[in-house]
C-alpha atoms as a PDB file:
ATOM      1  CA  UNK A   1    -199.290-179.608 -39.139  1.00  0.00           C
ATOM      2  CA  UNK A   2    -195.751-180.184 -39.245  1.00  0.00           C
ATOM      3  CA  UNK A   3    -195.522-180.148 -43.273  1.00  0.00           C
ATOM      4  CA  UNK A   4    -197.531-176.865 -43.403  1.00  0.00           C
ATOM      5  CA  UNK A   5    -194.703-175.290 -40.736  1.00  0.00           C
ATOM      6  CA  UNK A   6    -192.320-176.708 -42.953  1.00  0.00           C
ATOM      7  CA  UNK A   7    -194.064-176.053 -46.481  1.00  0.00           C
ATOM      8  CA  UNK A   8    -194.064-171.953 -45.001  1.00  0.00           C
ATOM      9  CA  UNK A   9    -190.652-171.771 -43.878  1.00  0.00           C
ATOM     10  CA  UNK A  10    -189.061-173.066 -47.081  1.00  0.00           C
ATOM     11  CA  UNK A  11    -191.765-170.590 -48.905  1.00  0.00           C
ATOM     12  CA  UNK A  12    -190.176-168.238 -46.067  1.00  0.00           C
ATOM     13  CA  UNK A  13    -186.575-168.330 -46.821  1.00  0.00           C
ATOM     14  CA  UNK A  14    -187.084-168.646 -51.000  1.00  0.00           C
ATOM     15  CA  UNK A  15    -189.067-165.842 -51.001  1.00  0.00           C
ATOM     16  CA  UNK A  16    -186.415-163.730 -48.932  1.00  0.00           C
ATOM     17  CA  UNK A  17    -183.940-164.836 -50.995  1.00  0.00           C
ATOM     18  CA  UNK A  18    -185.585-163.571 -54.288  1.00  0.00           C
ATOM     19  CA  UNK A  19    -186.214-160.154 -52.268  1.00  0.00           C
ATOM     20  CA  UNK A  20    -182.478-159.622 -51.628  1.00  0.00           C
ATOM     21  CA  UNK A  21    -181.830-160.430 -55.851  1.00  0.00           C
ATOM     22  CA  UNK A  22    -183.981-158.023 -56.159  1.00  0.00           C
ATOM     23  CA  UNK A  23    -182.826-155.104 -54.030  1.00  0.00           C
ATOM     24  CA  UNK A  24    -179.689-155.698 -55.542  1.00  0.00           C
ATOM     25  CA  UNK A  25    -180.447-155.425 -59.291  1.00  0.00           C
ATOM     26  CA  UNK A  26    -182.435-152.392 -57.878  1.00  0.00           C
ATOM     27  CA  UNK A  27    -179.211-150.590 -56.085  1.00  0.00           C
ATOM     28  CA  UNK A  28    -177.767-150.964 -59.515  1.00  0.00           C
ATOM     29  CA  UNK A  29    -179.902-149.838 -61.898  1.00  0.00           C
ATOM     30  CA  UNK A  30    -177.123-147.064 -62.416  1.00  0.00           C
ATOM     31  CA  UNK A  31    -174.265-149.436 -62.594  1.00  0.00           C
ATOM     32  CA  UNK A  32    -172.347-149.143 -65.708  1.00  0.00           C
ATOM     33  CA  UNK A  33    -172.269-152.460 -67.594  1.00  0.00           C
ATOM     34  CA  UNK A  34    -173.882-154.234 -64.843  1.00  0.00           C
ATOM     35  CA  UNK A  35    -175.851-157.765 -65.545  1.00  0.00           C
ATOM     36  CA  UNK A  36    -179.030-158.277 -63.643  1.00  0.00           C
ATOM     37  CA  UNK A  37    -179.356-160.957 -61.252  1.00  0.00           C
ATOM     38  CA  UNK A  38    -182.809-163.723 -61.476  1.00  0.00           C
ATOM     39  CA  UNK A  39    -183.131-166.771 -58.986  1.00  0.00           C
ATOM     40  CA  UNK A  40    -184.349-169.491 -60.038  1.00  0.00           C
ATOM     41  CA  UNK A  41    -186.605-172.136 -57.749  1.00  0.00           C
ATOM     42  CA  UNK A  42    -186.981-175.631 -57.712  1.00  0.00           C
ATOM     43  CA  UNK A  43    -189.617-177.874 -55.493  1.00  0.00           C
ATOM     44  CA  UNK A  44    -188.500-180.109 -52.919  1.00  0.00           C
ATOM     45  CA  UNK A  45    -189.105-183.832 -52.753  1.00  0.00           C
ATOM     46  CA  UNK A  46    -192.967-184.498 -53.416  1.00  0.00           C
ATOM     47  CA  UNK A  47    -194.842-187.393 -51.402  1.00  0.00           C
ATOM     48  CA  UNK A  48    -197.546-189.799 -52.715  1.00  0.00           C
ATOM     49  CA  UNK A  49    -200.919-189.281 -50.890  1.00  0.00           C
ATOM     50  CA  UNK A  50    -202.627-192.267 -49.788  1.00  0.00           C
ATOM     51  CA  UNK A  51    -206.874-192.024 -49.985  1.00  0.00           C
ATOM     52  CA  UNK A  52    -207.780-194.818 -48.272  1.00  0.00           C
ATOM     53  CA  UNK A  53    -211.412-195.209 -48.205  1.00  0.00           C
ATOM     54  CA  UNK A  54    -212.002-192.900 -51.090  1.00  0.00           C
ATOM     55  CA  UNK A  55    -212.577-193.826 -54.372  1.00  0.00           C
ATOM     56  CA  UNK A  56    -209.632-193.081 -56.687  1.00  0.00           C
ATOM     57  CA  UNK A  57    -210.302-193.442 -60.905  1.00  0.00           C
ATOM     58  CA  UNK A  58    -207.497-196.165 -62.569  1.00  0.00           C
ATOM     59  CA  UNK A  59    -206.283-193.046 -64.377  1.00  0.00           C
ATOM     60  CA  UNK A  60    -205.407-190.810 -61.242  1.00  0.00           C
ATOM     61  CA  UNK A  61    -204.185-194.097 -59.029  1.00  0.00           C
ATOM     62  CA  UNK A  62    -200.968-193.174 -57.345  1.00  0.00           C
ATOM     63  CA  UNK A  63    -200.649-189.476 -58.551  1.00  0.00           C
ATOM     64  CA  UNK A  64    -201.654-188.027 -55.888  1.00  0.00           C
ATOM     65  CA  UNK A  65    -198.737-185.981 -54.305  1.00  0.00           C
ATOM     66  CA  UNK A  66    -198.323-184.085 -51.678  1.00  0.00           C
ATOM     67  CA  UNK A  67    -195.272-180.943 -51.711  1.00  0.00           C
ATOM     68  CA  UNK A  68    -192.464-179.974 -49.322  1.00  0.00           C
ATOM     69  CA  UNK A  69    -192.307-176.155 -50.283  1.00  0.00           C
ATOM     70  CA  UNK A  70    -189.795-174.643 -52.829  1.00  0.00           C
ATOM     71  CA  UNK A  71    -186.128-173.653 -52.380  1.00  0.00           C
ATOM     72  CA  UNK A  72    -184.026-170.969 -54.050  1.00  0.00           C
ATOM     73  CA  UNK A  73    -181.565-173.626 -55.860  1.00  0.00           C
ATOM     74  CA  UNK A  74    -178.921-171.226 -57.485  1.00  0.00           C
ATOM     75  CA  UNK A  75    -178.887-167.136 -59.143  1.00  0.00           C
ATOM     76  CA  UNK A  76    -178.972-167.031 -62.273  1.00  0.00           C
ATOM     77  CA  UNK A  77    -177.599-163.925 -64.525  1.00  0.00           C
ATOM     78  CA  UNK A  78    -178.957-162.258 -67.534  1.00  0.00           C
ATOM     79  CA  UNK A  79    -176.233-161.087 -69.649  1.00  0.00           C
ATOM     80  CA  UNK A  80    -178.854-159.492 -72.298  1.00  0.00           C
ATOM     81  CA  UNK A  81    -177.480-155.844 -73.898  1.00  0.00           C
ATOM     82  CA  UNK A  82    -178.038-153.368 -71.574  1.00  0.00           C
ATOM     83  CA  UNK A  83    -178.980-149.447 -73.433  1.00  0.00           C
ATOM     84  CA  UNK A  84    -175.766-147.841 -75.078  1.00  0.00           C
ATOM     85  CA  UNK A  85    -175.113-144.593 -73.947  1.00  0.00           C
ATOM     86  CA  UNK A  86    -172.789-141.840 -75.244  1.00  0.00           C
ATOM     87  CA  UNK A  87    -170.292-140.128 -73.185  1.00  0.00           C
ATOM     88  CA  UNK A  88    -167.916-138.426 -75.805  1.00  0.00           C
ATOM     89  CA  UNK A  89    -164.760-139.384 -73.236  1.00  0.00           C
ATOM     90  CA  UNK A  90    -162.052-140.947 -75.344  1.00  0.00           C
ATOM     91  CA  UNK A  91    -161.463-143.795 -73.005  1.00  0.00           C
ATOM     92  CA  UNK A  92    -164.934-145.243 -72.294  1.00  0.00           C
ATOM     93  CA  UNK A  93    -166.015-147.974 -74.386  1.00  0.00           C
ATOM     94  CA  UNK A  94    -168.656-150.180 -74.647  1.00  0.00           C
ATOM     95  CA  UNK A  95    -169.132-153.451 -76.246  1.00  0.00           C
ATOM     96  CA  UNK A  96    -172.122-154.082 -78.257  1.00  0.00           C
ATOM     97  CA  UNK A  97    -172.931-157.645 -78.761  1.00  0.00           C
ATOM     98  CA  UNK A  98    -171.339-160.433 -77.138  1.00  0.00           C
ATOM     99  CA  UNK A  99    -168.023-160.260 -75.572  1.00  0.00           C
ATOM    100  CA  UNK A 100    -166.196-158.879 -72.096  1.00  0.00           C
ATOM    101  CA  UNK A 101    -163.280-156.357 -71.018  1.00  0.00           C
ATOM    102  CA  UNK A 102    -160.093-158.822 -70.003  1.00  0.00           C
ATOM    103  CA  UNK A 103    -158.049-157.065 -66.943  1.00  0.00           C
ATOM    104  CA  UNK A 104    -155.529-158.271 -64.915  1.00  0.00           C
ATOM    105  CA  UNK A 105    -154.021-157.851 -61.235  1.00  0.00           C
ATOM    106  CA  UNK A 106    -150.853-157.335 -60.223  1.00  0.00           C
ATOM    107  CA  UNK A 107    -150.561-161.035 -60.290  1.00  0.00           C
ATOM    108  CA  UNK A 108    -150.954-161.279 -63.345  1.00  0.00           C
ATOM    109  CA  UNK A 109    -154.330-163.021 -62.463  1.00  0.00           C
ATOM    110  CA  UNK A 110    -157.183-162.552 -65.406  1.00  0.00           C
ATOM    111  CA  UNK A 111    -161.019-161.033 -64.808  1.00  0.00           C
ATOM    112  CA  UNK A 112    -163.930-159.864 -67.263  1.00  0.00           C
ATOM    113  CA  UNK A 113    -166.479-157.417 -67.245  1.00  0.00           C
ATOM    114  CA  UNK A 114    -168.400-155.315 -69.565  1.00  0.00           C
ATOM    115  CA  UNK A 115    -167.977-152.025 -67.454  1.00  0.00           C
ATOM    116  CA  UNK A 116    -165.353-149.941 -70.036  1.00  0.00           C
ATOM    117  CA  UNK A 117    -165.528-147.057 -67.778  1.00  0.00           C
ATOM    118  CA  UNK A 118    -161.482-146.804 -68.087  1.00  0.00           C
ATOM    119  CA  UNK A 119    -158.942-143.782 -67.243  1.00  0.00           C
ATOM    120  CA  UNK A 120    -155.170-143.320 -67.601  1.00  0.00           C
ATOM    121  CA  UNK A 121    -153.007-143.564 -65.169  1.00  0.00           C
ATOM    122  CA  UNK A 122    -149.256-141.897 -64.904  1.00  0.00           C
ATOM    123  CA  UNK A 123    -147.651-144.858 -67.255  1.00  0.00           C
ATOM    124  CA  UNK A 124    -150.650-144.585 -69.666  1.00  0.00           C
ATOM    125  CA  UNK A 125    -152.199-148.005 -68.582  1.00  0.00           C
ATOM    126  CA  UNK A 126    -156.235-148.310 -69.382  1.00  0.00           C
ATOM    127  CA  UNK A 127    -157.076-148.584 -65.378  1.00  0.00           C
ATOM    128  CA  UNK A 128    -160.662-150.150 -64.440  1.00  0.00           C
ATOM    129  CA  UNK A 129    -162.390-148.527 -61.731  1.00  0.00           C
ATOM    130  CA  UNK A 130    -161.860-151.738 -59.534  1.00  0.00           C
ATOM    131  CA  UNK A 131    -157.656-150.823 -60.141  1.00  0.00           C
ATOM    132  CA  UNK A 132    -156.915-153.738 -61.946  1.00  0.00           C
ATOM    133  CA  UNK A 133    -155.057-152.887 -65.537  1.00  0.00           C
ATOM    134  CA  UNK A 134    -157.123-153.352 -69.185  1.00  0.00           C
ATOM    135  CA  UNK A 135    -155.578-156.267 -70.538  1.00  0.00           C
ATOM    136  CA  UNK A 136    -154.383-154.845 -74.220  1.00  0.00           C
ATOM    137  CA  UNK A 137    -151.791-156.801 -77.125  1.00  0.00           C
ATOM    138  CA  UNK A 138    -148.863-155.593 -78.091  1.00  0.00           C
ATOM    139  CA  UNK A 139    -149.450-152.367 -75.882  1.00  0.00           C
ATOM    140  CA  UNK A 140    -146.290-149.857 -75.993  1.00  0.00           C
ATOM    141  CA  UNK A 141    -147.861-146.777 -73.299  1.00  0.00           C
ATOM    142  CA  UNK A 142    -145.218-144.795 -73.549  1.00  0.00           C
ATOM    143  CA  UNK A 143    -146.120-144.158 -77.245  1.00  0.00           C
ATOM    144  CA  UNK A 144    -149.685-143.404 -76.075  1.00  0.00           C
ATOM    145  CA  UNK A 145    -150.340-139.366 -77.014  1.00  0.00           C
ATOM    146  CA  UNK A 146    -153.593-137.690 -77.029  1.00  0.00           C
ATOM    147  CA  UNK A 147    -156.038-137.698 -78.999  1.00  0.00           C
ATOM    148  CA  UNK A 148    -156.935-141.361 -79.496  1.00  0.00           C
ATOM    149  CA  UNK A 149    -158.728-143.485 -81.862  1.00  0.00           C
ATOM    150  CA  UNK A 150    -160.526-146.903 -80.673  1.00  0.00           C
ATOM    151  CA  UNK A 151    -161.999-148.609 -84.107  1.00  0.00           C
ATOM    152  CA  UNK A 152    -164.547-151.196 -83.578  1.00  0.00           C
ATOM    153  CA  UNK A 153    -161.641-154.033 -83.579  1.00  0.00           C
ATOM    154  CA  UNK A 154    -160.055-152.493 -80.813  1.00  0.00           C
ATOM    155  CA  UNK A 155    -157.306-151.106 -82.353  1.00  0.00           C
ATOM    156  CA  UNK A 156    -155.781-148.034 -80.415  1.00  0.00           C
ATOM    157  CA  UNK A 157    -154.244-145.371 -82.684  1.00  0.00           C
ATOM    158  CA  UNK A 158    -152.308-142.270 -80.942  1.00  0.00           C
ATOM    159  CA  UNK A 159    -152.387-138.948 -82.061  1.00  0.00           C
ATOM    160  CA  UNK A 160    -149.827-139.151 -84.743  1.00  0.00           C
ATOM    161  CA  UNK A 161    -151.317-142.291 -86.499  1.00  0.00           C
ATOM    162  CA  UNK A 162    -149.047-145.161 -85.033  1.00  0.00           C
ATOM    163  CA  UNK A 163    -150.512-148.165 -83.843  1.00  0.00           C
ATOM    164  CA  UNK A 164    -149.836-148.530 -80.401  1.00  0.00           C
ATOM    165  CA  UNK A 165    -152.097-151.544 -78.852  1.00  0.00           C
ATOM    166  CA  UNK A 166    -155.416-153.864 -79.509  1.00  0.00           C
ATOM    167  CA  UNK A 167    -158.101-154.521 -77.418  1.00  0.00           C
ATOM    168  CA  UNK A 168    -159.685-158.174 -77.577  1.00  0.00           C
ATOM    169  CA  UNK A 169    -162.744-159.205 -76.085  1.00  0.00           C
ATOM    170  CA  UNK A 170    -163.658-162.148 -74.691  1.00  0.00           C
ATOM    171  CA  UNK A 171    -166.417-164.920 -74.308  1.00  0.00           C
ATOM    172  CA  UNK A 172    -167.384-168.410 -72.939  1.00  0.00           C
ATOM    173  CA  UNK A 173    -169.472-170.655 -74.416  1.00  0.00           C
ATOM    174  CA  UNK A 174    -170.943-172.046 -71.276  1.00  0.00           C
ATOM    175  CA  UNK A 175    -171.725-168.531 -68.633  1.00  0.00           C
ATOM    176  CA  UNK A 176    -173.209-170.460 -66.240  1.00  0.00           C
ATOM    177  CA  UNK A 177    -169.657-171.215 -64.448  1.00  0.00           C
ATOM    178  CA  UNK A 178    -169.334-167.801 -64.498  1.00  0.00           C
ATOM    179  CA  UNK A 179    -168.289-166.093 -60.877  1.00  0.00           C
ATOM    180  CA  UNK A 180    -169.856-162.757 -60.309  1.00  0.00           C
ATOM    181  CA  UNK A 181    -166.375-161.302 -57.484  1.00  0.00           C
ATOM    182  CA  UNK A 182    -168.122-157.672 -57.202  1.00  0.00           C
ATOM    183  CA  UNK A 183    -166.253-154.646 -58.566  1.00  0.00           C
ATOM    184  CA  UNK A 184    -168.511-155.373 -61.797  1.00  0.00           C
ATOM    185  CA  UNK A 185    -165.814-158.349 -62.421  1.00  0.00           C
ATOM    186  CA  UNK A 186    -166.477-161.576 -63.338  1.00  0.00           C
ATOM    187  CA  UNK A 187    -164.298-164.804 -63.225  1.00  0.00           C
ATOM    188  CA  UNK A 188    -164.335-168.771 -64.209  1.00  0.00           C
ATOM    189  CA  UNK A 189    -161.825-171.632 -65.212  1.00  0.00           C
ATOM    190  CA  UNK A 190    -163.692-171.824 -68.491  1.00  0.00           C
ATOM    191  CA  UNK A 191    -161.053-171.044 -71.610  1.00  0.00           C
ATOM    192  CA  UNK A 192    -162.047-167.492 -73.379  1.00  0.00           C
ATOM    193  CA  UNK A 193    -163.037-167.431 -77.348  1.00  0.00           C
ATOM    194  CA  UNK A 194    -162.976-164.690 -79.069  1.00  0.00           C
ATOM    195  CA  UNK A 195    -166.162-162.627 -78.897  1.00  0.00           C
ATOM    196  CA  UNK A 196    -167.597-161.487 -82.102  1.00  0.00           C
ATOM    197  CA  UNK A 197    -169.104-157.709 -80.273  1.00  0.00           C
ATOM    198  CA  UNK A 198    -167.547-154.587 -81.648  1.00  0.00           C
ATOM    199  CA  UNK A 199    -166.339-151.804 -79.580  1.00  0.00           C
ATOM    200  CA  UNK A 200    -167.987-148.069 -79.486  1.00  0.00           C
ATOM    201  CA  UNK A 201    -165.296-145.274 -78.114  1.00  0.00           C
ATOM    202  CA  UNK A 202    -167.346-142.760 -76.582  1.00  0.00           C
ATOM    203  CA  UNK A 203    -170.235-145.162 -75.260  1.00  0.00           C
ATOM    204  CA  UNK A 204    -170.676-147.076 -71.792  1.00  0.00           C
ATOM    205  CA  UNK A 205    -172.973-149.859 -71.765  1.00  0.00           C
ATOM    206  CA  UNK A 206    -175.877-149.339 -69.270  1.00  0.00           C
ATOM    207  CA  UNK A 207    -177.079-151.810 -66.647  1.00  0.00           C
ATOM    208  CA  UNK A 208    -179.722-154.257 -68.431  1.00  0.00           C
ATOM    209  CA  UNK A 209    -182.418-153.723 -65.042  1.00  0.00           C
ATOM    210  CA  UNK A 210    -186.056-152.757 -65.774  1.00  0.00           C
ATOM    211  CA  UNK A 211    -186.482-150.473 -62.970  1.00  0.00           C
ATOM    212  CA  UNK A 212    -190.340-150.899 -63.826  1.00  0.00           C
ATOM    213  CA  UNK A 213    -189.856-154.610 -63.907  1.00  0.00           C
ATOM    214  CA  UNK A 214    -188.036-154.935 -60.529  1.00  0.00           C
ATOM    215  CA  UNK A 215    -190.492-152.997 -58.645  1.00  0.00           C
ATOM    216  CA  UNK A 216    -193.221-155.434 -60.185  1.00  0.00           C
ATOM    217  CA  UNK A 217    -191.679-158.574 -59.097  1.00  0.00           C
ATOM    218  CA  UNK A 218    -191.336-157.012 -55.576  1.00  0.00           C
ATOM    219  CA  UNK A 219    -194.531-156.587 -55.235  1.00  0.00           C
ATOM    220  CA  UNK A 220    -195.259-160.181 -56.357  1.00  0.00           C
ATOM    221  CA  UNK A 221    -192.528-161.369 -53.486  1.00  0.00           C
ATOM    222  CA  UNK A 222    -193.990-159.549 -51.106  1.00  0.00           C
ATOM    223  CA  UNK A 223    -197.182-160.389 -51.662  1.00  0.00           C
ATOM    224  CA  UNK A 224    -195.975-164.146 -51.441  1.00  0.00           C
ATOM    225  CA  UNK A 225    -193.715-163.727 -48.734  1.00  0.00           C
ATOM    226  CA  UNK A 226    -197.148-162.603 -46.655  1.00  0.00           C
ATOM    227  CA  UNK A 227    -198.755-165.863 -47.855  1.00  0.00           C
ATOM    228  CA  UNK A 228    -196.113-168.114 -46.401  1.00  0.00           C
ATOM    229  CA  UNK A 229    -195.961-166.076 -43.485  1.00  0.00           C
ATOM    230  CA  UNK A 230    -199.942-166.730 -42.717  1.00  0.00           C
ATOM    231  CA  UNK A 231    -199.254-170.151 -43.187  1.00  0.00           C
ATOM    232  CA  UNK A 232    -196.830-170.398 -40.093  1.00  0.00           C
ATOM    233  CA  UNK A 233    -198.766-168.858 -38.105  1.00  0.00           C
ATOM    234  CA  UNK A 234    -201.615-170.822 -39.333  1.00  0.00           C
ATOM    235  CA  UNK A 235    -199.939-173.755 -38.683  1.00  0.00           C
ATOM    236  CA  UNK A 236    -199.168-172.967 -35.284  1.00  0.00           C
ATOM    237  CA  UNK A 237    -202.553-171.466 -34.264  1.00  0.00           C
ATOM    238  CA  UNK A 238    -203.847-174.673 -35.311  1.00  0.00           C
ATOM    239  CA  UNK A 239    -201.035-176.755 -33.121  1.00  0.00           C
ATOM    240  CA  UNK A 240    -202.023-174.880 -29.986  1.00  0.00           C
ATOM    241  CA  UNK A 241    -205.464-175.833 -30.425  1.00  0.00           C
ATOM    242  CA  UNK A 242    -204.540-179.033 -30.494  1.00  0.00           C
ATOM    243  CA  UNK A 243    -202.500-178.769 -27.790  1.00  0.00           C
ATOM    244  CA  UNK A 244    -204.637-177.056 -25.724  1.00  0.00           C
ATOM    245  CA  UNK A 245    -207.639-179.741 -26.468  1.00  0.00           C
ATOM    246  CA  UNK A 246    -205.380-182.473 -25.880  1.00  0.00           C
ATOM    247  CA  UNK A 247    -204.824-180.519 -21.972  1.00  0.00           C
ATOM    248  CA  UNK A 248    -208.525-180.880 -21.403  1.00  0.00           C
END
């Protein structure tokens, strides 16, 4: 009785953990450039079964095996496009393909992201809504003038024609180090490349959640989050039976 408490409490907490993935992909359906969040499980130690007494075939000998539940082991994130959208501002941009947004902190310290919701502050620096400065070459703000011009290389041209600054973007080969920080900004120790995306002034990338989908799979966690739930109290209906016959 022991390994069905156990087998339901480890069914207990993965299932939780899946439901609070999804409740946060769902509270950011409207996120600009957001990635959506997936967890993925893995079993815990199996145990052979021994049938004493009961006839076991050659073929089946010794693979007999008894589970220990599941366990969330680590979130992983789906960096799939999300929907392009157009917004006509001069200073959103989206990336379509691969690639992220560099910015840096005060410290000079680098993030990513794909959010390229972006406005200008008083010096003429591309600001990301988390504060932290758009990291651009060979930037000169004080020639920034109104309108702009953002080709798909990232090149920023001012009103009178003059080059003034080019936006890279950024990608890893390996995004499984990467560090989701909040603030739709992303960090790792991995060295950049050079992304091959192209950039779209006027556009914000969407989040990539399936509203539809979301709702689907938490039903599905629900529904299994019940299950292991029964099974405790299974488990321990059945141990104070026992109990209560040993009494007698």
């Amino acid at each position: 009785m022991l390994k069905v408490l156990w087998n339901g409490r480890s069914g207990l907490r993965s299932n939780q953990n899946r439901l609070d993935v999804i409740t946060n992909n769902i509270n950011n359906v409207d996120t600009t450039g957001y990635k959506k969040n997936d967890l993925s499980f893995q079993d815990i130690m199996y145990e052979k079964l021994e049938k004493q007494g009961v006839p076991i075939s050659s073929q089946n000998r010794g693979k007999l095996l008894q589970g220990s539940g599941s366990r969330a082991e680590k979130i992983v994130r789906d960096f799939k496009q999300g929907f392009i959208s157009q917004t006509d501002s001069e200073t959103d941009i989206a990336i379509e393909g691969k690639g992220f947004f560099r910015v840096k902190d005060s410290q000079g310290r680098y993030y990513y992201t794909r959010d390229g919701a972006f406005k200008i502050d008083g010096k003429g620096n591309f600001v990301h809504s988390s504060g932290r400065l758009l990291d651009i070459d060979k930037y000169n703000p004080s020639n920034l003038s109104f309108p702009i011009s953002i080709s798909e290389k990232g090149e920023i041209v001012n009103s009178k024609g003059e080059l003034v600054g080019e936006i890279n973007i950024y990608d890893f080969n390996d995004k499984d180090d990467i560090i989701s920080l909040g603030d739709n900004l992303f960090q790792t120790n991995e060295k950049p490349i050079k992304a091959n995306g192209i950039l779209k002034q006027g556009f914000l990338e969407k989040s990539n959640v399936d509203i539809a989908k979301e709702l689907t799979d938490m039903l599905i966690t629900q529904r299994a989050f019940e299950l292991n739930s029964r099974t405790v109290k299974s488990g321990d209906e059945m141990w104070q039976m026992a109990n209560n016959l040993r009494n007698k």
